[in-house]
PDB file of N, CA and C in Angstrom:
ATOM      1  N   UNK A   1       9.711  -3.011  19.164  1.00  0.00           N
ATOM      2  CA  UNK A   1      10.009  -1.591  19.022  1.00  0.00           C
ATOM      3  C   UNK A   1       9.644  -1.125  17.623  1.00  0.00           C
ATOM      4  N   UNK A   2       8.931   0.064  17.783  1.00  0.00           N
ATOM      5  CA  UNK A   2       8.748   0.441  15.933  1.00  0.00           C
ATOM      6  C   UNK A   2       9.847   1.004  14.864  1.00  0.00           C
ATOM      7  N   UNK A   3      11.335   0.889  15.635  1.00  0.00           N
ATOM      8  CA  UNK A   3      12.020   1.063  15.099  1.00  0.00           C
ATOM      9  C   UNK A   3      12.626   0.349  14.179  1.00  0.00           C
ATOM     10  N   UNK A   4      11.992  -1.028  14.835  1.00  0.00           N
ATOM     11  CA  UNK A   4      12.583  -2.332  14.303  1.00  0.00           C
ATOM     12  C   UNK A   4      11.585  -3.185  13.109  1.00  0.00           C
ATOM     13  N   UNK A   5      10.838  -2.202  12.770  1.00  0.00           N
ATOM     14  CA  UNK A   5       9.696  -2.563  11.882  1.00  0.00           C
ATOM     15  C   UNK A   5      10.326  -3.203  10.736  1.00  0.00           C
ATOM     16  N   UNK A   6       9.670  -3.966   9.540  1.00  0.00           N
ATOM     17  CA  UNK A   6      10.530  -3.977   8.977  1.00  0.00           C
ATOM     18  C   UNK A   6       9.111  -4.104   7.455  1.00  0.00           C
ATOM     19  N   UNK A   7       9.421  -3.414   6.474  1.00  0.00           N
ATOM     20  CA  UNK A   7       8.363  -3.175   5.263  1.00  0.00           C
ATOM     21  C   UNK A   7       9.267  -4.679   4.280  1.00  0.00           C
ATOM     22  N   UNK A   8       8.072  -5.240   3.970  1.00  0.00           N
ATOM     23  CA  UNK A   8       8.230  -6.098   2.735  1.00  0.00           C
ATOM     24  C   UNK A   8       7.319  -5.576   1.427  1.00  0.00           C
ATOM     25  N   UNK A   9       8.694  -5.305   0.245  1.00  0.00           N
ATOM     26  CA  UNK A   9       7.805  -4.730  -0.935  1.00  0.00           C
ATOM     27  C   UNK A   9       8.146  -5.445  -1.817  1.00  0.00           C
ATOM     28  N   UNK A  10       7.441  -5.713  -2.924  1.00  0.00           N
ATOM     29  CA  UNK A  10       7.852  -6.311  -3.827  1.00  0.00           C
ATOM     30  C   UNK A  10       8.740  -5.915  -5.035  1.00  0.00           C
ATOM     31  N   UNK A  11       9.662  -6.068  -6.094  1.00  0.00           N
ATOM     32  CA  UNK A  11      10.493  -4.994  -6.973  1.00  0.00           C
ATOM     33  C   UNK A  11       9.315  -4.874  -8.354  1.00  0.00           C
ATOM     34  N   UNK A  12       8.926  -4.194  -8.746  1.00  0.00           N
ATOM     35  CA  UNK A  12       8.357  -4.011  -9.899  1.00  0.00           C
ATOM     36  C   UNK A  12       8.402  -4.135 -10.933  1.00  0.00           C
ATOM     37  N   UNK A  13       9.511  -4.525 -11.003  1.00  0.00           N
ATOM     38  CA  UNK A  13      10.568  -5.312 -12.612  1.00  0.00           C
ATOM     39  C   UNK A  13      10.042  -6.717 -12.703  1.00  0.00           C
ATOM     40  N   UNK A  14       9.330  -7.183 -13.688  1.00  0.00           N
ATOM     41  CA  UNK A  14       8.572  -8.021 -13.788  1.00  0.00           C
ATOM     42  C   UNK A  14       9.504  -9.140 -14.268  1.00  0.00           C
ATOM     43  N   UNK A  15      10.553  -8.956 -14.110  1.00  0.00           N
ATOM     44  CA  UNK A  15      11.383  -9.996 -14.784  1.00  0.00           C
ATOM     45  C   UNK A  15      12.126 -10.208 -13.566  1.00  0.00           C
ATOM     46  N   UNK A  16      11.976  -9.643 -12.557  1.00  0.00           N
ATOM     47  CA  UNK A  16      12.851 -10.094 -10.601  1.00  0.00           C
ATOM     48  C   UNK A  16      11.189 -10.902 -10.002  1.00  0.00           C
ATOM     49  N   UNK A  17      10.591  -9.490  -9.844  1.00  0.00           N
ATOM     50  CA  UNK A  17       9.593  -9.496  -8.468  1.00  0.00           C
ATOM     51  C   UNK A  17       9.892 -10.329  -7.140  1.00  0.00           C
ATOM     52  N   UNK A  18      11.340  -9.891  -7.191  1.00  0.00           N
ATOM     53  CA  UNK A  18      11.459 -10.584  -5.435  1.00  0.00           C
ATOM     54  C   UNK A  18      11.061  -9.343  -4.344  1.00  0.00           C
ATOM     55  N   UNK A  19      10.978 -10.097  -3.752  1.00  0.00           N
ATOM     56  CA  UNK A  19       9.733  -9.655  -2.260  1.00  0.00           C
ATOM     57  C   UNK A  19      11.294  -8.810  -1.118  1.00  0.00           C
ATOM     58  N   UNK A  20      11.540  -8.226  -1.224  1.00  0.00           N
ATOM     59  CA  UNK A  20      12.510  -7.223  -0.480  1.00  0.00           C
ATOM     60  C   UNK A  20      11.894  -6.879   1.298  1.00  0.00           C
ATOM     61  N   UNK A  21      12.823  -6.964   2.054  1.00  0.00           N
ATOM     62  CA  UNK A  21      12.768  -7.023   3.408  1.00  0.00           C
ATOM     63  C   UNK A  21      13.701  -5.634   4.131  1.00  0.00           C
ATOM     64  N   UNK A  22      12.679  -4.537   3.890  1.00  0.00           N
ATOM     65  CA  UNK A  22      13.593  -2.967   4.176  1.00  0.00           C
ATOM     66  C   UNK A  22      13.500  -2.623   5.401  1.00  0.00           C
ATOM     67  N   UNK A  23      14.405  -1.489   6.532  1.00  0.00           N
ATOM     68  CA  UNK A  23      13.775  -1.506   7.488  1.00  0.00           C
ATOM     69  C   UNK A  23      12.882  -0.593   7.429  1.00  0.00           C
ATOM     70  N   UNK A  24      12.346  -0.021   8.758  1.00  0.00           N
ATOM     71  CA  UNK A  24      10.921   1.009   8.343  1.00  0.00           C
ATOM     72  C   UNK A  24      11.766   2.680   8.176  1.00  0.00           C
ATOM     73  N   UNK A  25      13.024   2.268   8.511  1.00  0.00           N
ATOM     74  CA  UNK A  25      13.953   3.748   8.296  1.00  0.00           C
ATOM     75  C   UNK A  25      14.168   4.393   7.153  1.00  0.00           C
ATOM     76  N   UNK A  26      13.657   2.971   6.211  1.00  0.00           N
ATOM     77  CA  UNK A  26      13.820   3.803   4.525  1.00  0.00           C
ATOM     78  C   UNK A  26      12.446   4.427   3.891  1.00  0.00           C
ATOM     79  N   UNK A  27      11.742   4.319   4.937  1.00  0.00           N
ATOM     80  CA  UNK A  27      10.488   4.673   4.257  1.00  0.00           C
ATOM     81  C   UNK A  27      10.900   6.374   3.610  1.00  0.00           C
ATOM     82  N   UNK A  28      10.144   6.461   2.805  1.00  0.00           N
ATOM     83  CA  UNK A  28      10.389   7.646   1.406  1.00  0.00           C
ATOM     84  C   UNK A  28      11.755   8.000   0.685  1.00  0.00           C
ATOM     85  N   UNK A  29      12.524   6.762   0.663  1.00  0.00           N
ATOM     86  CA  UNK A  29      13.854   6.927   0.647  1.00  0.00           C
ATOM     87  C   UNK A  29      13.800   5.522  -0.744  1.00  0.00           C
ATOM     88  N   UNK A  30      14.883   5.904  -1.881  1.00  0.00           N
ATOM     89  CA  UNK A  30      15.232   4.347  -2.430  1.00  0.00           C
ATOM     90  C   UNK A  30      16.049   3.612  -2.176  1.00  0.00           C
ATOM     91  N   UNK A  31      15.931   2.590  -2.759  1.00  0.00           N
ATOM     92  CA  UNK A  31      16.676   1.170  -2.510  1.00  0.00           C
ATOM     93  C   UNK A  31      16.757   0.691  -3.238  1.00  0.00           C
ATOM     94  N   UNK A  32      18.034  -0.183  -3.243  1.00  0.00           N
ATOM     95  CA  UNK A  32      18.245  -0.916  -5.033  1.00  0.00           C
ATOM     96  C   UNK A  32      17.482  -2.320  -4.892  1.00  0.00           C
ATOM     97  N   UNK A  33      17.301  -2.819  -5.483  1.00  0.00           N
ATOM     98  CA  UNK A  33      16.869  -4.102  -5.638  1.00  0.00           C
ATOM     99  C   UNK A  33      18.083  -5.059  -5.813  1.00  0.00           C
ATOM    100  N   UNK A  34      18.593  -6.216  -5.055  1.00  0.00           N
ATOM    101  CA  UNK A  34      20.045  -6.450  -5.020  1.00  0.00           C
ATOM    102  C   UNK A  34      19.522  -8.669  -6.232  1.00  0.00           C
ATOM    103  N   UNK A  35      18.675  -8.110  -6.564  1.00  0.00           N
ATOM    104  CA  UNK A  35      18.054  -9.166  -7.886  1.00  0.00           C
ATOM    105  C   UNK A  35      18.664  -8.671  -9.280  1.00  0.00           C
ATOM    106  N   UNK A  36      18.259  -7.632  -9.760  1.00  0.00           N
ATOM    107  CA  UNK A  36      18.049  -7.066 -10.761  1.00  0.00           C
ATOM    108  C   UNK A  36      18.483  -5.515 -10.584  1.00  0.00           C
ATOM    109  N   UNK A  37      19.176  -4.695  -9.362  1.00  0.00           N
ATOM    110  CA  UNK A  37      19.446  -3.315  -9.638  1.00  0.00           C
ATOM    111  C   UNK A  37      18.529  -2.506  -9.512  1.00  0.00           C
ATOM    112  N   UNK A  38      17.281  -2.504  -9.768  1.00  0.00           N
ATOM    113  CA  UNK A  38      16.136  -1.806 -10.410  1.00  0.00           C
ATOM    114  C   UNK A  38      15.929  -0.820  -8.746  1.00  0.00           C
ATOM    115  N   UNK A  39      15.668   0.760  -8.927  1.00  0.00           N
ATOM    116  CA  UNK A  39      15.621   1.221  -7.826  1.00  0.00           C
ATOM    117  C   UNK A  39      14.237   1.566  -7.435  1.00  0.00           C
ATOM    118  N   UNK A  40      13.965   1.061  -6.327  1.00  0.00           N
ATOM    119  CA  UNK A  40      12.187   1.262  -5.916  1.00  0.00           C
ATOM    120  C   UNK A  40      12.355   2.072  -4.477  1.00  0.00           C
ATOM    121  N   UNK A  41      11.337   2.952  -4.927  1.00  0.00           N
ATOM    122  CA  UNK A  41      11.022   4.283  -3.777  1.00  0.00           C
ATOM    123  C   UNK A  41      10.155   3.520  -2.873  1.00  0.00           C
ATOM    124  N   UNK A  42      10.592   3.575  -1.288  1.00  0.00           N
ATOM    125  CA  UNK A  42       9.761   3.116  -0.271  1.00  0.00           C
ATOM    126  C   UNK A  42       8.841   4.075  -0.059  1.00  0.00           C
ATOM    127  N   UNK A  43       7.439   3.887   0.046  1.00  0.00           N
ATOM    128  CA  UNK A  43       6.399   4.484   0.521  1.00  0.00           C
ATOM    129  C   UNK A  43       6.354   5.494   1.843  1.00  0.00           C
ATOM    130  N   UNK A  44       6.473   6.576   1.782  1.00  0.00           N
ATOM    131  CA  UNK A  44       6.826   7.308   3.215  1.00  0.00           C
ATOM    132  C   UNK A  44       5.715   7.181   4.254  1.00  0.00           C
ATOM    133  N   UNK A  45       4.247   7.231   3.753  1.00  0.00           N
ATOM    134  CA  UNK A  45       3.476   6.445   4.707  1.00  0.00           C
ATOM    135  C   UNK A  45       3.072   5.030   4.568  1.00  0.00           C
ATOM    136  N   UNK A  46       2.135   4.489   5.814  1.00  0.00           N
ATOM    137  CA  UNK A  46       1.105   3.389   5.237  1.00  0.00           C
ATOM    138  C   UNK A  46       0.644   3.329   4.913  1.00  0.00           C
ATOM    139  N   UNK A  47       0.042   2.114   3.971  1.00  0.00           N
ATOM    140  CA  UNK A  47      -1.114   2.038   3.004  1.00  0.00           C
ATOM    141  C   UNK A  47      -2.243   2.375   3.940  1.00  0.00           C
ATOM    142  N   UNK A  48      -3.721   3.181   3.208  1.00  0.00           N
ATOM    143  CA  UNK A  48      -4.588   3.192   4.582  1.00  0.00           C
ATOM    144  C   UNK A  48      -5.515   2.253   4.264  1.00  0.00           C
ATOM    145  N   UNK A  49      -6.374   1.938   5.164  1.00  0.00           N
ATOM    146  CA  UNK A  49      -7.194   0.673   4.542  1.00  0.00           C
ATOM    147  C   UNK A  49      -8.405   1.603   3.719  1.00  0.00           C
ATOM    148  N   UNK A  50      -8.675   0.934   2.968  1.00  0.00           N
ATOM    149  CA  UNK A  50      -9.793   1.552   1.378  1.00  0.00           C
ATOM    150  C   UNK A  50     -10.125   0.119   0.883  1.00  0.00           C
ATOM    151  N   UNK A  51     -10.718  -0.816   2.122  1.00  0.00           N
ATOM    152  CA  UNK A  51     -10.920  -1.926   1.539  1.00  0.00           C
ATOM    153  C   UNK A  51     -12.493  -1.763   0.686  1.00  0.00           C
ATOM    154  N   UNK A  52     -13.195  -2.619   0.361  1.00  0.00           N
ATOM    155  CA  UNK A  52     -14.249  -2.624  -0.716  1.00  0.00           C
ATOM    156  C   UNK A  52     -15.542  -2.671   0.776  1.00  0.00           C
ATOM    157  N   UNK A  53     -15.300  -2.879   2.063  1.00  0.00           N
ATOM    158  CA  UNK A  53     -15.938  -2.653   3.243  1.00  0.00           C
ATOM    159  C   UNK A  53     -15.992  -1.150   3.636  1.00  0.00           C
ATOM    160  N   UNK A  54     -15.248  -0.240   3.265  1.00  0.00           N
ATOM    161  CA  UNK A  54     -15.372   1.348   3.398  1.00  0.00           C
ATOM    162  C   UNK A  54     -15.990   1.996   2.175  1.00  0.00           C
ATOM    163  N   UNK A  55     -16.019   1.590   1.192  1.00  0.00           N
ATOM    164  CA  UNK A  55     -16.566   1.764   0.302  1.00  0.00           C
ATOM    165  C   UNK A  55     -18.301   1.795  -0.004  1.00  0.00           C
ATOM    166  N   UNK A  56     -18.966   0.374   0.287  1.00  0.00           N
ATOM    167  CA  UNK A  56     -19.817  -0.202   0.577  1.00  0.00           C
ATOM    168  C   UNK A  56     -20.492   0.714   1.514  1.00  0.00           C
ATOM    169  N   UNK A  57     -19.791   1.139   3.096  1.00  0.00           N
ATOM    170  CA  UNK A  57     -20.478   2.122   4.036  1.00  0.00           C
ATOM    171  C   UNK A  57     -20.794   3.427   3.450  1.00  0.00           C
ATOM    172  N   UNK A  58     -19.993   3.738   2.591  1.00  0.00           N
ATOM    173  CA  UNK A  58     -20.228   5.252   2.084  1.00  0.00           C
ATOM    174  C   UNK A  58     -20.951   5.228   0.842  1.00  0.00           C
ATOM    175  N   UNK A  59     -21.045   4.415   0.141  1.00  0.00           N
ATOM    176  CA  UNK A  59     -22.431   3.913  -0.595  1.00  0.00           C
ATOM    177  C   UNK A  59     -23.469   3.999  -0.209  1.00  0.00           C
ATOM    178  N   UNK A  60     -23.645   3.226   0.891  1.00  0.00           N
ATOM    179  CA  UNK A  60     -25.263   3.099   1.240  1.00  0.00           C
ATOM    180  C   UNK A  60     -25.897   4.595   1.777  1.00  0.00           C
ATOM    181  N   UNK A  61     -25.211   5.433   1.910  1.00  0.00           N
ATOM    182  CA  UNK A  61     -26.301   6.546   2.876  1.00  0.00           C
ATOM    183  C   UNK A  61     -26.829   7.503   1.144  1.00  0.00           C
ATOM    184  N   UNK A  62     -25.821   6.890   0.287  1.00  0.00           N
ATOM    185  CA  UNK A  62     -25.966   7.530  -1.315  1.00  0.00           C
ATOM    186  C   UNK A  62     -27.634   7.238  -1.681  1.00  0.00           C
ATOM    187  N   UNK A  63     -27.072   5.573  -1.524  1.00  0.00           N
ATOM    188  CA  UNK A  63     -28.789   4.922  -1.731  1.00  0.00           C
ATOM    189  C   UNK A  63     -29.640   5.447  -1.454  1.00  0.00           C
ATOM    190  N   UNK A  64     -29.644   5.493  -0.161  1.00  0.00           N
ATOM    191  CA  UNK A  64     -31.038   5.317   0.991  1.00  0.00           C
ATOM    192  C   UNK A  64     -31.710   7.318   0.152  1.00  0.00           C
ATOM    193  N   UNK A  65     -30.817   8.105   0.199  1.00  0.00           N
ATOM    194  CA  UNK A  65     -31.192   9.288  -0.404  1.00  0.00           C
ATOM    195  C   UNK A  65     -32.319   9.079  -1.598  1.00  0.00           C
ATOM    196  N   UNK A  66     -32.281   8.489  -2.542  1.00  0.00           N
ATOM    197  CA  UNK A  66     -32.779   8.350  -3.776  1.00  0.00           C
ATOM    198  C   UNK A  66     -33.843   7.426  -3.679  1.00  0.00           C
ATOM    199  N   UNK A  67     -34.474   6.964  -2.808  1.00  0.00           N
ATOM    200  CA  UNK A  67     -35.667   6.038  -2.465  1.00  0.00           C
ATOM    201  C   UNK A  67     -36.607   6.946  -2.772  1.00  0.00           C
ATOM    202  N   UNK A  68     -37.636   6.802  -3.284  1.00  0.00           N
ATOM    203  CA  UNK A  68     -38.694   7.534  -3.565  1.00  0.00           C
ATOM    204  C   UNK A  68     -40.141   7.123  -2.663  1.00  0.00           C
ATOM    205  N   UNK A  69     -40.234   8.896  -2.271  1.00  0.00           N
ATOM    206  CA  UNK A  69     -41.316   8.546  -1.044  1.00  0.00           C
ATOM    207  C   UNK A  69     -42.595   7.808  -1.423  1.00  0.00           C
ATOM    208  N   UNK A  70     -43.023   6.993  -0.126  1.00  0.00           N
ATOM    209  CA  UNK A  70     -44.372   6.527  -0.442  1.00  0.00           C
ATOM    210  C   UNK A  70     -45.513   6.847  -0.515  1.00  0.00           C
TER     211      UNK A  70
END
């Protein structure tokens, strides 16, 4: 059920960085960090993918423009 999702984030306090197990109900909502206190805002959406493979596709049609005719 997607209710039952559950987000793993890490705390940003470089002196915890434990890996936190929220449900997906807190998304845009904070949460304490129960390590160190430290309060971290859950992300209200998902990350989208912007891997270095979407990138690469929208590159190349850049290229192919700038070829100089024969």
């Amino acid at each position: 059920m997607p209710g039952d999702e559950v987000i793993r984030i890490m705390c940003p306090n470089l002196g915890c960085q434990r890996v936190l197990a929220v449900p997906s109900s807190a998304r845009g909502k904070l949460v304490r960090c129960r390590g160190c206190g430290s309060n971290i805002r859950i992300p209200a959406n998902r990350p989208t993918d912007s891997g270095p493979s979407s990138q690469a596709s929208q590159q190349a049609p850049a290229q192919q423009q700038h070829k100089p005719a024969a």
